[in-house]
N, C-alpha and C. Protein backbone atom coordinates (compact mmCIF):
# COMPACT_ATOMS: atom_id res chain seq x y z
N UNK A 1 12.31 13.25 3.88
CA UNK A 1 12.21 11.87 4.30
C UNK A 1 12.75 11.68 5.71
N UNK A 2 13.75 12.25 5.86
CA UNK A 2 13.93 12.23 7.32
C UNK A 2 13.07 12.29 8.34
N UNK A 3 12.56 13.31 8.63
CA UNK A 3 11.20 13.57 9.35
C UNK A 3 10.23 12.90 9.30
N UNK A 4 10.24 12.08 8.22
CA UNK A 4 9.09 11.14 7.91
C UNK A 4 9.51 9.95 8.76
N UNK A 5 11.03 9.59 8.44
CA UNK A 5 11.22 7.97 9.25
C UNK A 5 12.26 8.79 10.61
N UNK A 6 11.78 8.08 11.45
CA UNK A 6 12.30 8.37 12.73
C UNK A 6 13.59 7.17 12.60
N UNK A 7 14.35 7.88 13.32
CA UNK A 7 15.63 7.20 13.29
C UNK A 7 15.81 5.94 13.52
N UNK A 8 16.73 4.77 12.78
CA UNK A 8 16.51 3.43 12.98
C UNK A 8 15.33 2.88 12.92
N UNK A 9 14.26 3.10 11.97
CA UNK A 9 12.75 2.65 11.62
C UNK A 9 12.48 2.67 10.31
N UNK A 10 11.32 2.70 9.84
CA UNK A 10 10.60 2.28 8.65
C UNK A 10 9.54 2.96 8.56
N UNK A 11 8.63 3.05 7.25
CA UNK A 11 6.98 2.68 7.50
C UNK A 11 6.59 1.96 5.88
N UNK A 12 5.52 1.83 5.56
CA UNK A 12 5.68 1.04 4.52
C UNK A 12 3.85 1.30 4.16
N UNK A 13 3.59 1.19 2.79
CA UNK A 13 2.30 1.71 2.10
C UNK A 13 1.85 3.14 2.71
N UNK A 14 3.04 3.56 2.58
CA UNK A 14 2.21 5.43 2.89
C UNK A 14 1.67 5.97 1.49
N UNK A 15 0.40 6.17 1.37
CA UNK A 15 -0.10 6.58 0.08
C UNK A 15 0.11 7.99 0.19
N UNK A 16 0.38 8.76 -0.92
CA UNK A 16 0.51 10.26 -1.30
C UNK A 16 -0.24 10.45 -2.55
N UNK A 17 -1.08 11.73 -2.57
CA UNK A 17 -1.53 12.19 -3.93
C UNK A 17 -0.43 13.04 -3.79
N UNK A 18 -0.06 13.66 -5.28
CA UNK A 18 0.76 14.86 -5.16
C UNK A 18 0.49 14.99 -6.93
N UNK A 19 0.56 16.90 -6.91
CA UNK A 19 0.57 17.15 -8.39
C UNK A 19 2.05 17.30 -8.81
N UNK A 20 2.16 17.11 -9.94
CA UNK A 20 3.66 16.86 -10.54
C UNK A 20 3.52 18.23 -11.80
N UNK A 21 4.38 19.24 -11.75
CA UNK A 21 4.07 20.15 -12.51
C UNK A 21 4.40 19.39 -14.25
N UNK A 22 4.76 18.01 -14.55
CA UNK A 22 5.26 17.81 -15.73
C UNK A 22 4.54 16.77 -16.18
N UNK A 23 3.66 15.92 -15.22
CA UNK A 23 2.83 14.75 -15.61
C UNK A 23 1.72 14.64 -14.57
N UNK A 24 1.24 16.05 -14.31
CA UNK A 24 0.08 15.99 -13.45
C UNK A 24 -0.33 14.96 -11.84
N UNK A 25 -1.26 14.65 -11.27
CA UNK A 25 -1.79 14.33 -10.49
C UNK A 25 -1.44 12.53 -10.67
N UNK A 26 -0.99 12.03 -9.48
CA UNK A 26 -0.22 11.10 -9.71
C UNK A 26 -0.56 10.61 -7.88
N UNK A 27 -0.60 9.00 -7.68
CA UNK A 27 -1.11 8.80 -6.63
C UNK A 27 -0.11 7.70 -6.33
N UNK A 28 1.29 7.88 -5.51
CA UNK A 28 1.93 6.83 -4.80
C UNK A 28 1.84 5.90 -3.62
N UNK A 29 2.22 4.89 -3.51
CA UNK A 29 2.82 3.71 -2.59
C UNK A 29 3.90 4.25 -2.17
N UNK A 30 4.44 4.78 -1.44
CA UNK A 30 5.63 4.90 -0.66
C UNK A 30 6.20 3.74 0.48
N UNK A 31 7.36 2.89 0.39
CA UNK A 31 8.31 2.39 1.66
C UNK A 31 9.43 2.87 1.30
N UNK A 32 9.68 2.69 2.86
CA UNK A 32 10.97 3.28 3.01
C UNK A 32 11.91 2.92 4.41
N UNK A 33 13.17 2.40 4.51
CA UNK A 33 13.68 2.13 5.29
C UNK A 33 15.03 3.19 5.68
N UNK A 34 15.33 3.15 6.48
CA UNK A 34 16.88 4.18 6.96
C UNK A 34 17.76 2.83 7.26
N UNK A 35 18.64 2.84 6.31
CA UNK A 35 19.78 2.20 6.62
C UNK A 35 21.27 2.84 7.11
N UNK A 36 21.62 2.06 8.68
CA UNK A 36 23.12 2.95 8.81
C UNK A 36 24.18 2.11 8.43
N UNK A 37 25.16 3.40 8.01
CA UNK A 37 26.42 2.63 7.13
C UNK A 37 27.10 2.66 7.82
N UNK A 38 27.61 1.12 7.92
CA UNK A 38 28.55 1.03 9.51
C UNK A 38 30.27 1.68 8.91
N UNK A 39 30.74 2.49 9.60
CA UNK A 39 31.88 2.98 9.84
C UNK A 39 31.91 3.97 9.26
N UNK A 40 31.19 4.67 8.28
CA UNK A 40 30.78 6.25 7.78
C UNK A 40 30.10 6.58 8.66
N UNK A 41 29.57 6.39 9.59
CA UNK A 41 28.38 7.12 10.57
C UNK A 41 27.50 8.02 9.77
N UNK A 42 27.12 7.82 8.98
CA UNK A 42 25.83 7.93 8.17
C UNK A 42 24.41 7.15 7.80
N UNK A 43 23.02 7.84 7.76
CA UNK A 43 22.12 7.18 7.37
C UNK A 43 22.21 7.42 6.05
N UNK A 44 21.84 5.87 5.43
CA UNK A 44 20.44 6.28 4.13
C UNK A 44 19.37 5.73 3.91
N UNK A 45 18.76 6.34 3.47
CA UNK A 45 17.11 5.98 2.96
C UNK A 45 16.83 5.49 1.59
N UNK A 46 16.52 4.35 1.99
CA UNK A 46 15.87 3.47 1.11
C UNK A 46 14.41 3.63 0.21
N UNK A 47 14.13 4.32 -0.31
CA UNK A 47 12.64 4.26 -0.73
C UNK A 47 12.18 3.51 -2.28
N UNK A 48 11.31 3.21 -2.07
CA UNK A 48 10.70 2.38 -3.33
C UNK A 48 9.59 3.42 -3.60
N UNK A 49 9.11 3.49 -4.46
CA UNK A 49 7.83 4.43 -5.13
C UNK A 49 6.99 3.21 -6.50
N UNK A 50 5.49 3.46 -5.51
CA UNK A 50 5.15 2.87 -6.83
C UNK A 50 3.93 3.66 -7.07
N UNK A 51 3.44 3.67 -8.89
CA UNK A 51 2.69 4.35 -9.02
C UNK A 51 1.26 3.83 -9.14
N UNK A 52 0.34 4.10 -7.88
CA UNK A 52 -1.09 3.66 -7.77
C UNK A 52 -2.08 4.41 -8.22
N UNK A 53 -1.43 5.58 -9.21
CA UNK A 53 -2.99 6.23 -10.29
C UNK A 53 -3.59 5.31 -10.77
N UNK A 54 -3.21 4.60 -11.76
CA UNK A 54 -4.20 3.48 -12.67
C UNK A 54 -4.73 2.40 -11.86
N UNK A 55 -4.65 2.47 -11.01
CA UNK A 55 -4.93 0.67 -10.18
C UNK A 55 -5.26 1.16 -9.13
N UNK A 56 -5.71 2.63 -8.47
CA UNK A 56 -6.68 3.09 -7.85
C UNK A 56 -8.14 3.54 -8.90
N UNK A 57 -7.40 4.01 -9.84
CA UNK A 57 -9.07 4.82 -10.96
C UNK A 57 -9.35 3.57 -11.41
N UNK A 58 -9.12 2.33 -11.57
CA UNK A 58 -9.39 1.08 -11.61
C UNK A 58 -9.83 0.66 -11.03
N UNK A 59 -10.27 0.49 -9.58
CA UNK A 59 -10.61 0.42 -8.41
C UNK A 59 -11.90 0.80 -8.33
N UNK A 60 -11.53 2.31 -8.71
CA UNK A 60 -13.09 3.24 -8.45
C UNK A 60 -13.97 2.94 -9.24
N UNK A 61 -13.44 2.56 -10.76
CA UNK A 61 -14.27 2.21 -11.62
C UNK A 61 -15.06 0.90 -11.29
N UNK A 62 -14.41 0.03 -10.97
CA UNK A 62 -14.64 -1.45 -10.85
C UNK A 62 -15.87 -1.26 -9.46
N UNK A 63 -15.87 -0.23 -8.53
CA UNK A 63 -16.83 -0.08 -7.33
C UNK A 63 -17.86 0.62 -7.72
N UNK A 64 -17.99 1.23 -8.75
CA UNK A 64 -19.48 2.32 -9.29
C UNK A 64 -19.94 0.98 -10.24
N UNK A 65 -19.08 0.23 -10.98
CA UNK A 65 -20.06 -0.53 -12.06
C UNK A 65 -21.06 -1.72 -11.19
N UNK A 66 -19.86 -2.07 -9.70
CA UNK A 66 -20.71 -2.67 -9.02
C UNK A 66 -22.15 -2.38 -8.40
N UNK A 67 -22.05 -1.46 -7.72
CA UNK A 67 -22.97 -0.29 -7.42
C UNK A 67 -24.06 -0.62 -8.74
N UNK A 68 -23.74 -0.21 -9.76
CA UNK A 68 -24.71 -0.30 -11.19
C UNK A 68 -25.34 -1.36 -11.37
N UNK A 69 -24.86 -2.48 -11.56
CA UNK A 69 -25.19 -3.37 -11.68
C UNK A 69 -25.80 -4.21 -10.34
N UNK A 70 -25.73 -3.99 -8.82
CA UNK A 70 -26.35 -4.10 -7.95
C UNK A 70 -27.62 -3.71 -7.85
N UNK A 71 -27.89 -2.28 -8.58
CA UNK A 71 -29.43 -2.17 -9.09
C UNK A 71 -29.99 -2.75 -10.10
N UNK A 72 -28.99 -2.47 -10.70
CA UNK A 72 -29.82 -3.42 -12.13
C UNK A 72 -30.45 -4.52 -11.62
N UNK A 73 -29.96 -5.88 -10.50
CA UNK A 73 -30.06 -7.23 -10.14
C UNK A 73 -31.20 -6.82 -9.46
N UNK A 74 -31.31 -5.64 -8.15
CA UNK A 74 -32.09 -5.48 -7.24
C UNK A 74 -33.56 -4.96 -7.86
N UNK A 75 -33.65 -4.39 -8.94
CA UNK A 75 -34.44 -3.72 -9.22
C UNK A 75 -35.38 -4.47 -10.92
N UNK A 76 -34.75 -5.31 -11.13
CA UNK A 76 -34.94 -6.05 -12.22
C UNK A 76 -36.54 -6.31 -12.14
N UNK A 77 -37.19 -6.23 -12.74
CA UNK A 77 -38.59 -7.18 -13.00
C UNK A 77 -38.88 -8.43 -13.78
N UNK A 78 -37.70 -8.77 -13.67
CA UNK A 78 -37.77 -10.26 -14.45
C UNK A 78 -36.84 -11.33 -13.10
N UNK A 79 -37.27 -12.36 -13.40
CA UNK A 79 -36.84 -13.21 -12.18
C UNK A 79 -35.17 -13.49 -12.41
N UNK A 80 -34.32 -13.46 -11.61
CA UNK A 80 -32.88 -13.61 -12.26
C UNK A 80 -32.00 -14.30 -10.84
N UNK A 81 -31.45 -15.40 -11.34
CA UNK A 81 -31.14 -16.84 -10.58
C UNK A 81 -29.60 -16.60 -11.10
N UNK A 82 -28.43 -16.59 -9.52
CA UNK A 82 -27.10 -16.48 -10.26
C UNK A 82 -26.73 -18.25 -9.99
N UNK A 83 -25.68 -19.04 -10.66
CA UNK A 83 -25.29 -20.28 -10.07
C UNK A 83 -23.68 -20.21 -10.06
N UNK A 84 -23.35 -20.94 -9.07
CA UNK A 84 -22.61 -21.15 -9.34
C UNK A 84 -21.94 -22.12 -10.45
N UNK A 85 -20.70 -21.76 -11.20
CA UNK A 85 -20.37 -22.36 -12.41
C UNK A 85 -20.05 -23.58 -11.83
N UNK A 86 -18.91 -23.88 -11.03
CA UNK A 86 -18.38 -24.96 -11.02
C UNK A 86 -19.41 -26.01 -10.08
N UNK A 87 -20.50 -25.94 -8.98
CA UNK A 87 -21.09 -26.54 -8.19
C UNK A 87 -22.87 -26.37 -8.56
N UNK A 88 -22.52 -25.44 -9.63
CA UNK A 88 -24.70 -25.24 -9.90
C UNK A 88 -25.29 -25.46 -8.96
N UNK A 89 -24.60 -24.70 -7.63
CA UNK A 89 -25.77 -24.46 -6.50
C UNK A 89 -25.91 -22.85 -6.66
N UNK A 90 -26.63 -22.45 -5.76
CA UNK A 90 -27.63 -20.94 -6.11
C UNK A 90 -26.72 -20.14 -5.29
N UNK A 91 -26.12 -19.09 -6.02
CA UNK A 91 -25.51 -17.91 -5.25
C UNK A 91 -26.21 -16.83 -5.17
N UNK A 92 -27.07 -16.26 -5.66
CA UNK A 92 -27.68 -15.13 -5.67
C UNK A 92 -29.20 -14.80 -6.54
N UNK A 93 -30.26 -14.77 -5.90
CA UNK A 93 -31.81 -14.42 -6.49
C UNK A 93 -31.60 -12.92 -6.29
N UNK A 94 -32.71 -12.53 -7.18
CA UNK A 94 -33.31 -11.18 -6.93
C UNK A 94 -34.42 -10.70 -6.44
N UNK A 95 -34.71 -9.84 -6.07
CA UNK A 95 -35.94 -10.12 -4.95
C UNK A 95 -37.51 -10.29 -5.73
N UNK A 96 -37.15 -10.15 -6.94
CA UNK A 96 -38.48 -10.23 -8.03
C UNK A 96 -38.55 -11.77 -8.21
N UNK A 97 -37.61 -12.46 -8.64
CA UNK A 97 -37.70 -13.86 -8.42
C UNK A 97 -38.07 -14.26 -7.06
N UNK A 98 -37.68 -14.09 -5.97
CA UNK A 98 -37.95 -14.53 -4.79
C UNK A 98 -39.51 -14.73 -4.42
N UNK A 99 -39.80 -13.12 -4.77
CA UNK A 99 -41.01 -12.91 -4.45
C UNK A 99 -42.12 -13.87 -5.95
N UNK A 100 -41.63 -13.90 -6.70
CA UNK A 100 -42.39 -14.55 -7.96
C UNK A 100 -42.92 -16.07 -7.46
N UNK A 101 -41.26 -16.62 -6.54
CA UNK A 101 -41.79 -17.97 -6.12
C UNK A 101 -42.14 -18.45 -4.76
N UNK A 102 -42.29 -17.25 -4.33
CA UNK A 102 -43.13 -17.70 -3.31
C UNK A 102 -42.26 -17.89 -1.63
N UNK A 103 -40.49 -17.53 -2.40
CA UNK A 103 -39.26 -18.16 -1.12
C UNK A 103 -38.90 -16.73 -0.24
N UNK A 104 -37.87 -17.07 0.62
CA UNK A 104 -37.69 -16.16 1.21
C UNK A 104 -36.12 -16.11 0.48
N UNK A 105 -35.77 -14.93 0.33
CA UNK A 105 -34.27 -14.80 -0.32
C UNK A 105 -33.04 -15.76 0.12
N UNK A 106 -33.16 -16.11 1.39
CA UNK A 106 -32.35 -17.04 1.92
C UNK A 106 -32.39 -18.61 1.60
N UNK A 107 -34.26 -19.20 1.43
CA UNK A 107 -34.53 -20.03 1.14
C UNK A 107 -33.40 -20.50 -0.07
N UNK A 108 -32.93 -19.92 -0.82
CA UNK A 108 -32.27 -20.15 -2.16
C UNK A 108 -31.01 -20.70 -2.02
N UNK A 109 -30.10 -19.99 -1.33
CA UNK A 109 -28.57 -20.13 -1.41
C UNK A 109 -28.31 -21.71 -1.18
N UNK A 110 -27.33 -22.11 -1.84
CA UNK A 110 -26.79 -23.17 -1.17
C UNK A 110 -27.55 -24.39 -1.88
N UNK A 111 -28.84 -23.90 -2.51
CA UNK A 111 -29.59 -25.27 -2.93
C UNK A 111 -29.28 -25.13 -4.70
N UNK A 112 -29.66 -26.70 -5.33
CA UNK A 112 -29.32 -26.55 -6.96
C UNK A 112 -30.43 -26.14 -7.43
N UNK A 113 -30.04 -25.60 -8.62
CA UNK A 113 -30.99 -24.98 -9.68
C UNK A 113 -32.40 -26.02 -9.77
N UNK A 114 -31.70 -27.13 -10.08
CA UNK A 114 -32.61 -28.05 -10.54
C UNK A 114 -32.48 -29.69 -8.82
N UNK A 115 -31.90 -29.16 -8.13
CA UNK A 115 -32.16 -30.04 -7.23
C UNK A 115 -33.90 -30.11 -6.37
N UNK A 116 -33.80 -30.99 -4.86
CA UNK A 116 -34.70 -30.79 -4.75
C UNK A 116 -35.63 -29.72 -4.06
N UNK A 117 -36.77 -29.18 -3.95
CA UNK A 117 -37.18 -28.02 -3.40
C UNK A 117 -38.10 -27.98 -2.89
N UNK A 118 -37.89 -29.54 -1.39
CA UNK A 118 -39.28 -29.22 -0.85
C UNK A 118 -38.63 -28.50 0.43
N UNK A 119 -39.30 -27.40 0.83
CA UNK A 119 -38.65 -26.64 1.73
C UNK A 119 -39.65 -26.52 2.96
C-alpha cells in the first residue's frame, strides 16, 4: 500500500480482481487514505475494501439480457408500442410497427397512445 499512495495523498475506487487461494476470484473497490500521527512521526493507512463480485456479475447479467431483449423488440414481427406508465405518452416503437403504420420511428415519441395523430 505504500507504493500505491504517495505520501500525504489518497486514491479512491481502485478496482482489483485478485484470486484468493480460500474463496476464489473476488473483485474489489479499494480507498484508501495515509494518515500522519502527529507526534509518533508515523504514517497509517486507512483502507476500506468492498466486495464488487456480485454487483459486477449483476451488472453483466443485467447488460446481455438487455442486449436480448433489444432484439427481441428490434426484430419482433408483431407491432409493439412501449408507454409510458405514469404520462401514456409513447417511449418506444419497433420498427415492424413503425413500418406497419406508415410513421417514421421518431414520428412516435412524445405523442399519446390514443391522442391525436394528424402528423
Amino acid at each position: 500500500m505504500e507504493e500505491i499512495i504517495p505520501k500525504n495523498t489518497h486514491f479512491n475506487d481502485f478496482e482489483v480482481d485478485h484470486h484468493f487461494s480460500a474463496i476464489g476470484r473476488k473483485r474489489m473497490l479499494l480507498n484508501a487514505r495515509r494518515v500522519y500521527r502527529e507526534g509518533q512521526g508515523t504514517d497509517t493507512i486507512l483502507l476500506a475494501i468492498e466486495d464488487m463480485t456480485e454487483h459486477r456479475e449483476m451488472e453483466e447479467a443485467l447488460k446481455i439480457s438487455e442486449i436480448r431483449y433489444r432484439r427481441l423488440f428490434e426484430a419482433a414481427q408483431d407491432g409493439i408500442l412501449i408507454l409510458d406508465a405514469e404520462t401514456g405518452q409513447i417511449s418506444d416503437v419497433n420498427p415492424f410497427l413503425a413500418e406497419m403504420l406508415g410513421y417514421s420511428h421518431k414520428d412516435f415519441f412524445g405523442k399519446e397512445a390514443l391522442g391525436d395523430w394528424s402528423l
